[in-house]
Protein backbone atom coordinates (compact mmCIF):
# COMPACT_ATOMS: atom_id res chain seq x y z
CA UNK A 1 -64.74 38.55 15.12
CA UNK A 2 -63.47 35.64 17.11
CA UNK A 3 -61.22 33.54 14.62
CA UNK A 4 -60.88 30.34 16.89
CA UNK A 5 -63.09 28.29 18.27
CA UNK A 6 -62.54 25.64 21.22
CA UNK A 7 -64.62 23.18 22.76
CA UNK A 8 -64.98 22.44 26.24
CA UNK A 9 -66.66 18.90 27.48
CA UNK A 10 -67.81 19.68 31.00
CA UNK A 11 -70.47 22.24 32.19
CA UNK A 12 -68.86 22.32 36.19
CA UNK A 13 -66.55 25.18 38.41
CA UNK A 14 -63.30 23.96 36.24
CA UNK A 15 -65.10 23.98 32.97
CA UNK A 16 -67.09 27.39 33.44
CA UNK A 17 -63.95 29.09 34.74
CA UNK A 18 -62.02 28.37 31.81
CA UNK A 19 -64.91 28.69 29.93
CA UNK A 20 -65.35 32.50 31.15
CA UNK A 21 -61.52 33.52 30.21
CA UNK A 22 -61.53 31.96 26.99
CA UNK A 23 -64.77 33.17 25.73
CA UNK A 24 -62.89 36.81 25.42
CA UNK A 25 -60.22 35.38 23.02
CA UNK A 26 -62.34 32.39 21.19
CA UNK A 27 -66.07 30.79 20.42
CA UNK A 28 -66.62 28.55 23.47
CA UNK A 29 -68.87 25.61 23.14
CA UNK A 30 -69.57 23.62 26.64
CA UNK A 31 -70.59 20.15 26.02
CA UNK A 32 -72.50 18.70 28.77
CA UNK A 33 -75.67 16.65 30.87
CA UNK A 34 -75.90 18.81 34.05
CA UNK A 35 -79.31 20.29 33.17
CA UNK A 36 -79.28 22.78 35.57
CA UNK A 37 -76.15 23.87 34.33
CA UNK A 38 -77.08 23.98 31.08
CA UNK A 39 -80.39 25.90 31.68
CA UNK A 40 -78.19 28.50 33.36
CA UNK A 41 -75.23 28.79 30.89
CA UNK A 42 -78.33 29.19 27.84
CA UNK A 43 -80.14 31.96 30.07
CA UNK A 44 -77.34 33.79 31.47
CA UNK A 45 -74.12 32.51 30.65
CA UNK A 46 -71.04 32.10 32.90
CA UNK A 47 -70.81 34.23 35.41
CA UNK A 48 -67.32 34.27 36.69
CA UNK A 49 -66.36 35.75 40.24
CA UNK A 50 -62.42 36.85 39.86
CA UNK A 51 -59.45 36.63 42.51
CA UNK A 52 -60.26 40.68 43.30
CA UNK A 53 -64.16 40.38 43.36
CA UNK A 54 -64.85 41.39 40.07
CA UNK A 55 -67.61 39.52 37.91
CA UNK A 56 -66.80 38.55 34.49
CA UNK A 57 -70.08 37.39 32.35
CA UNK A 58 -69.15 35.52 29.37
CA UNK A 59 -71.55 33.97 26.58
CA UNK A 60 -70.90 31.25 25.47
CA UNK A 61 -72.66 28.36 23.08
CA UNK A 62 -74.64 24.73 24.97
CA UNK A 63 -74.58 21.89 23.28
CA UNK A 64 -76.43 18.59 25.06
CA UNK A 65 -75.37 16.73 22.18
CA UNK A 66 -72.53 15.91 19.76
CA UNK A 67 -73.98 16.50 16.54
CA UNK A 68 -73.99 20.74 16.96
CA UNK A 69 -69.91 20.07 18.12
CA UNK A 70 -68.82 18.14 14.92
CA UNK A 71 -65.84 19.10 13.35
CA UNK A 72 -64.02 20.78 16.40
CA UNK A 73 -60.55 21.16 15.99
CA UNK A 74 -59.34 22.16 20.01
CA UNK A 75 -60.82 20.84 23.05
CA UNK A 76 -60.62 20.78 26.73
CA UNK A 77 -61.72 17.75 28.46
CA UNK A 78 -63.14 19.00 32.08
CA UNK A 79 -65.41 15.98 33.03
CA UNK A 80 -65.03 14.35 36.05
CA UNK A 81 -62.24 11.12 35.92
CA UNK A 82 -65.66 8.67 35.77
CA UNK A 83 -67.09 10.68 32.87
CA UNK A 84 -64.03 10.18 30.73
CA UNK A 85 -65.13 6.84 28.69
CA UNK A 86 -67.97 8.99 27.82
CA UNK A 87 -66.27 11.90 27.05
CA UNK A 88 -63.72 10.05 25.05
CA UNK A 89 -66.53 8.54 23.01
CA UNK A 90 -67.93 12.08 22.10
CA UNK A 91 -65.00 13.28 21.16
CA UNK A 92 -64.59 10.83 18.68
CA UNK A 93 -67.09 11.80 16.97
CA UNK A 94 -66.94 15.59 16.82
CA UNK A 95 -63.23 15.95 17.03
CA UNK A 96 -61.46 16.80 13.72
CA UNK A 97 -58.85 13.92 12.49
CA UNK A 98 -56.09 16.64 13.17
CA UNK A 99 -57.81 18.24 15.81
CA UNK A 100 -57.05 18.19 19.32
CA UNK A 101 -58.06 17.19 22.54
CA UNK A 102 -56.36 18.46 26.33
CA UNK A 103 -57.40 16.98 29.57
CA UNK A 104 -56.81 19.01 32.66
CA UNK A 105 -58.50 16.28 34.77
CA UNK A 106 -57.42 15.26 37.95
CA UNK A 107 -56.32 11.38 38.84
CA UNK A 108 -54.74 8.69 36.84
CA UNK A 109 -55.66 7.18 33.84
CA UNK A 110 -57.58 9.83 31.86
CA UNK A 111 -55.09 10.35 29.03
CA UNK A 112 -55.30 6.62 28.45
CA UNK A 113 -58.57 6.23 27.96
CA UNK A 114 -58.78 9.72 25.74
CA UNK A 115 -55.66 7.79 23.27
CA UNK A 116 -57.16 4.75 23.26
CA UNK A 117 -59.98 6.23 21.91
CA UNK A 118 -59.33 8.76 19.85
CA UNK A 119 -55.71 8.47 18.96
CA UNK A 120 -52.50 9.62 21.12
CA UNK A 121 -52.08 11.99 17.90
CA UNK A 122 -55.78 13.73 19.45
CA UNK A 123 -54.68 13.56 22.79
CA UNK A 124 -52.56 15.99 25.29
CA UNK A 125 -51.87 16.04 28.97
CA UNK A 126 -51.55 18.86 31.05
CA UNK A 127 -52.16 19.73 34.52
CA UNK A 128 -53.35 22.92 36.29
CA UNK A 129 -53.35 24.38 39.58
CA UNK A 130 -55.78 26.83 39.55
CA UNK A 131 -58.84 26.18 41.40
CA UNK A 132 -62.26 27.25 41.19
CA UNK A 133 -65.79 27.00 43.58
CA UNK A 134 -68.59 26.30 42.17
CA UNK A 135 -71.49 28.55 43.48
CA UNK A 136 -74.43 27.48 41.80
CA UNK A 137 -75.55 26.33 37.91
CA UNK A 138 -72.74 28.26 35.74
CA UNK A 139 -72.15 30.82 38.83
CA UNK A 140 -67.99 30.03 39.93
CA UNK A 141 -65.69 31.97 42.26
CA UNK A 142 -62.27 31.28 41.23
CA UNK A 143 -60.36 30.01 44.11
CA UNK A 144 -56.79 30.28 43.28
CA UNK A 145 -54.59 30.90 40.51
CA UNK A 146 -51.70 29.02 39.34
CA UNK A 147 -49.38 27.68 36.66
CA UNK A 148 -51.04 25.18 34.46
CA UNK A 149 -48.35 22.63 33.16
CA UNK A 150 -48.14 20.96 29.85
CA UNK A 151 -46.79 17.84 28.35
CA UNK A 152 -44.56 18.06 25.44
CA UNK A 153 -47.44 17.22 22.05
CA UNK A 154 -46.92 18.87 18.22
CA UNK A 155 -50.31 19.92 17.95
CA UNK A 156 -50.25 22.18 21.57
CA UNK A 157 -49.55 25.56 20.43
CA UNK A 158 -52.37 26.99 19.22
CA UNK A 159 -53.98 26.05 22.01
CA UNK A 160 -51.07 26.80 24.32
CA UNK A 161 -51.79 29.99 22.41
CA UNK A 162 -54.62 30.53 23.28
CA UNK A 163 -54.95 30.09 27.07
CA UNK A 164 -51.63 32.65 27.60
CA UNK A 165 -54.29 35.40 25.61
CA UNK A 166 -57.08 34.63 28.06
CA UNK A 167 -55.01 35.29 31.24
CA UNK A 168 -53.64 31.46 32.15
CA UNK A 169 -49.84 30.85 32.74
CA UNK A 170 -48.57 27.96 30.70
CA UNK A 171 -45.23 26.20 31.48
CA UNK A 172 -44.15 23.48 29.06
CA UNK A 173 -42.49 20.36 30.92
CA UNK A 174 -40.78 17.14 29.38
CA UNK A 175 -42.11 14.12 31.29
CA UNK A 176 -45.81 12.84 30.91
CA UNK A 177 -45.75 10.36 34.18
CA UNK A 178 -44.10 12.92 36.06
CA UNK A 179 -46.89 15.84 35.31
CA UNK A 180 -49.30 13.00 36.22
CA UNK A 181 -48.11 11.66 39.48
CA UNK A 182 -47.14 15.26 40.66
CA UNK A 183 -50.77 16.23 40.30
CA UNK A 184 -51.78 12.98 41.87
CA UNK A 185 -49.38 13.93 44.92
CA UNK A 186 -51.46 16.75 45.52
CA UNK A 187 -54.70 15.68 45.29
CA UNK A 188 -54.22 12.55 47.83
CA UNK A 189 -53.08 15.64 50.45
CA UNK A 190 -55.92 17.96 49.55
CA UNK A 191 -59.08 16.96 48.42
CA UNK A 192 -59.96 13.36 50.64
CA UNK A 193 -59.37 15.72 53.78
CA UNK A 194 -61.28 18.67 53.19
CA UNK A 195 -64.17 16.85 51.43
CA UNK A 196 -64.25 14.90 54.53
CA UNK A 197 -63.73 17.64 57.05
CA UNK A 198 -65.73 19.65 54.37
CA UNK A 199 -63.65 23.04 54.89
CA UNK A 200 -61.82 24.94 52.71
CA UNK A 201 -58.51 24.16 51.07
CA UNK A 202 -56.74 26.86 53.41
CA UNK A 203 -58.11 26.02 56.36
CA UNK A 204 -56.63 22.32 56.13
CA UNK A 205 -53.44 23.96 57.84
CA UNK A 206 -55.14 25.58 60.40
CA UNK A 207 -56.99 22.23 61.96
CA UNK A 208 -54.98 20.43 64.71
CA UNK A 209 -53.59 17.28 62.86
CA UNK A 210 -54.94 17.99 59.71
CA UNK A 211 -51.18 18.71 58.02
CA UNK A 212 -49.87 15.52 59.09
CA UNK A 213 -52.30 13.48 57.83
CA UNK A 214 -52.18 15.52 54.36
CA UNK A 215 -48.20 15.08 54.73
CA UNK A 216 -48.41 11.24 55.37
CA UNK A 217 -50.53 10.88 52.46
CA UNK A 218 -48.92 13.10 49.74
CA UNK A 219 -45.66 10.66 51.03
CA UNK A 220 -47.30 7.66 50.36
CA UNK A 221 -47.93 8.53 46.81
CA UNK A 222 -44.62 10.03 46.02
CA UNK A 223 -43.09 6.21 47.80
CA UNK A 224 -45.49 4.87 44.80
CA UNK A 225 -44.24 7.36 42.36
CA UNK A 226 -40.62 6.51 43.16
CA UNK A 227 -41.00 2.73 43.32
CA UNK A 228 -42.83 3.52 39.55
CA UNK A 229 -39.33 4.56 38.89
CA UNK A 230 -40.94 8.39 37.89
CA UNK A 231 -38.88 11.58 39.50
CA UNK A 232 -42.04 14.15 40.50
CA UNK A 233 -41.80 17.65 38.95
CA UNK A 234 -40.83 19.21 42.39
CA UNK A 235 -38.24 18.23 45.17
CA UNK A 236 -40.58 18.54 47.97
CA UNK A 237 -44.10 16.96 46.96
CA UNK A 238 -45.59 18.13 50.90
CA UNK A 239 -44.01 21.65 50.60
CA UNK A 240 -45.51 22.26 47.10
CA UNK A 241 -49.27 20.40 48.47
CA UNK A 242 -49.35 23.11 51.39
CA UNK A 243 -48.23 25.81 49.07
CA UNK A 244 -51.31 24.84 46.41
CA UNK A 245 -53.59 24.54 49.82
CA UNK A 246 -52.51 27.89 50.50
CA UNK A 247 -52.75 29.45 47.04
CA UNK A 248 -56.32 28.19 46.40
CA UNK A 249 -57.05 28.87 50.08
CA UNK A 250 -60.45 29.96 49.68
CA UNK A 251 -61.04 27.06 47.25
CA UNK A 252 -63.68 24.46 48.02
CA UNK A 253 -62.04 21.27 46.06
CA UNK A 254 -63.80 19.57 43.53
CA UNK A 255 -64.36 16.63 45.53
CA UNK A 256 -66.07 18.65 48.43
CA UNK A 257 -67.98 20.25 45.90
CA UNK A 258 -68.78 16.77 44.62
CA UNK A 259 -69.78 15.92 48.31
CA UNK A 260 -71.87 18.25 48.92
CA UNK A 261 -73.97 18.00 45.51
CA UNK A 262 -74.42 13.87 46.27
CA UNK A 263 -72.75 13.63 43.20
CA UNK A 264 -69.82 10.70 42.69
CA UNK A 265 -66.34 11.52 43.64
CA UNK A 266 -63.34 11.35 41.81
CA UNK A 267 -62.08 8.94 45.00
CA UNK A 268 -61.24 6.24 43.04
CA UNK A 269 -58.89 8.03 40.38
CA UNK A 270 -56.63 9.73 43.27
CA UNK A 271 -56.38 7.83 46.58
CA UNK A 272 -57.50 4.45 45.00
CA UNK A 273 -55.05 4.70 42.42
CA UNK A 274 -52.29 5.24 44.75
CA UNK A 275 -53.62 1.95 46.47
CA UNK A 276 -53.57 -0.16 43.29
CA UNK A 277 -50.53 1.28 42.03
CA UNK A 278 -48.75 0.42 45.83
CA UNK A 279 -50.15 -2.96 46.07
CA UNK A 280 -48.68 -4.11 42.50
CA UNK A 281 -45.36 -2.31 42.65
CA UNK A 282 -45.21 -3.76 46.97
CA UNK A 283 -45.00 -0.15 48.73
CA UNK A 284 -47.96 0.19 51.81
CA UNK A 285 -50.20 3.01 51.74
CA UNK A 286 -52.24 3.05 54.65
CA UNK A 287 -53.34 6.13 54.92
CA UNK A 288 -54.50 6.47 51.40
CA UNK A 289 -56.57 3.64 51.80
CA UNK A 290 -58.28 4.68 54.80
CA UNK A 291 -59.14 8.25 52.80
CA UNK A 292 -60.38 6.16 50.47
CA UNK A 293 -62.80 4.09 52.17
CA UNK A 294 -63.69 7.57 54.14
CA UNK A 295 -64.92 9.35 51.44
CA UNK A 296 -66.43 6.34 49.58
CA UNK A 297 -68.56 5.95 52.68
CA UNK A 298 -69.35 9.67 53.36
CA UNK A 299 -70.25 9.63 49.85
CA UNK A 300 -73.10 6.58 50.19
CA UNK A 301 -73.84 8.13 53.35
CA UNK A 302 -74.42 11.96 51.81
CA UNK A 303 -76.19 10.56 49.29
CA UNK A 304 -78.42 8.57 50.84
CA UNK A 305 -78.86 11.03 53.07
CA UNK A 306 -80.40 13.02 49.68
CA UNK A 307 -82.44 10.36 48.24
């Protein structure tokens, strides 16, 4: 018998993924509104394509609402960044008063909203490079694996705990802005591009011109980073974006997959952060503005294209 229990808020590719590994070492709850999704996980449950081809099926428990999640004690927050204020506002209801929640979301400004909330004391940072495809309603091919990186927090290791049982490599790092903006670095070179070129994330460095767009853009944001007066978590912020492109090369990224389902984009988190953050702190970031205005447009264009 399973003797921990975690929930997860988010019913997507990240959230099923994770959902699938730790379903073999705890009870997994998935939180969430996708109806389709939840239809799925209720029927069938996750079913989880691995790195070698393999399926891995995993049960795991629905919940549409917060009342069957009350007194959780560990949870992963695996919403999009514009789902967070409502995430936040579950969580405060259903998470323990010593109980924890991690977000593994991408852009800025997610553990902020999450402490003011529920209380820094409930809330952790961390950061992950793994990547996963979402093939239909609780149906994901992981798309890459990689270290997932985590703040320094007193109430992490049981849950650090219990993502190194379900297969995940955790590294422990000292510097909260640093784990943020490093993620952020990434992002601005991978995800605007291929959700507008709609490939995958490997073949951004096999398109003519592709590389120096991502490069010019993952520069931009470390200019920001640096002007912020916060040292990134690796020495070469373009190396380690084409090395994550490569790693999760098969990987459609979340904001593709976002794209493509008419859904909103996390836009606004990544490449219009970097714009705020530049214009306030003086430092020009033309390229990440034009990304963003891309994909905001392809966005009202895709989904008016669905309505």
């Amino acid at each position: 018998m399973k003797s921990d229990s975690i929930l997860i808020l988010g019913t997507g590719a990240m959230a099923c993924f994770f959902g699938a590994r730790l379903a073999d070492v705890a009870q997994v709850t998935l939180l969430g509104s996708w109806e389709d999704g939840l239809n799925a996980l209720q029927s069938d449950g996750i079913q989880l394509i691995e790195p070698d081809g393999s399926l891995r099926k995993a049960r795991v428990q629905v919940a549409r609402e917060v009342e069957p999640c009350r007194g959780a004690a560990l949870a992963l927050v695996l919403v999009k960044s514009w789902q967070t204020d409502r995430a936040a506002e579950q969580l405060a209801r259903c998470l323990l008063p010593d109980g924890l929640a991690l977000t593994l979301q991408n852009g800025l400004g997610n553990l902020e909203i999450l402490a003011g909330t529920i209380g820094a004391e409930r809330a952790a940072l961390g950061v992950t490079t793994c990547g996963a495809t979402l093939l239909g309603p609780a149906h994901v091919r992981v798309g890459g694996l990689g270290p997932t990186y985590l703040a320094p927090h007193p109430g992490l290791d049981r849950l650090t705990g219990l993502l190194e049982s379900a297969g995940f490599e955790i590294q422990r790092v000292d510097d909260v802005i640093s784990l943020q903006w490093s993620k952020l670095a990434v992002n601005t070179g991978i995800n605007p591009v291929s959700a507008l070129l709609e490939v995958t994330n490997g073949a951004l460095r096999e398109l003519p011109g592709l590389e120096d767009v991502m490069r010019t853009a993952v520069e931009e944001t470390a200019a920001v980073a640096s002007a912020r007066g916060v040292r990134l978590a690796f020495t070469d912020p373009v190396g380690e974006t084409l090395a994550v492109a490569e790693r999760t090369g098969a990987n459609l990224s979340s904001m593709l997959q976002d794209i493509r389902r008419g859904a909103p984009t996390e836009i606004d988190a990544i490449c219009g952060a970097v714009v705020r953050e530049g214009e306030s702190l003086g430092v020009d970031t033309p390229v990440n503005r034009a990304l963003w205005n891309l994909v905001r447009a392809r966005a009202a264009r895709k989904g008016a294209m669905q309505a």
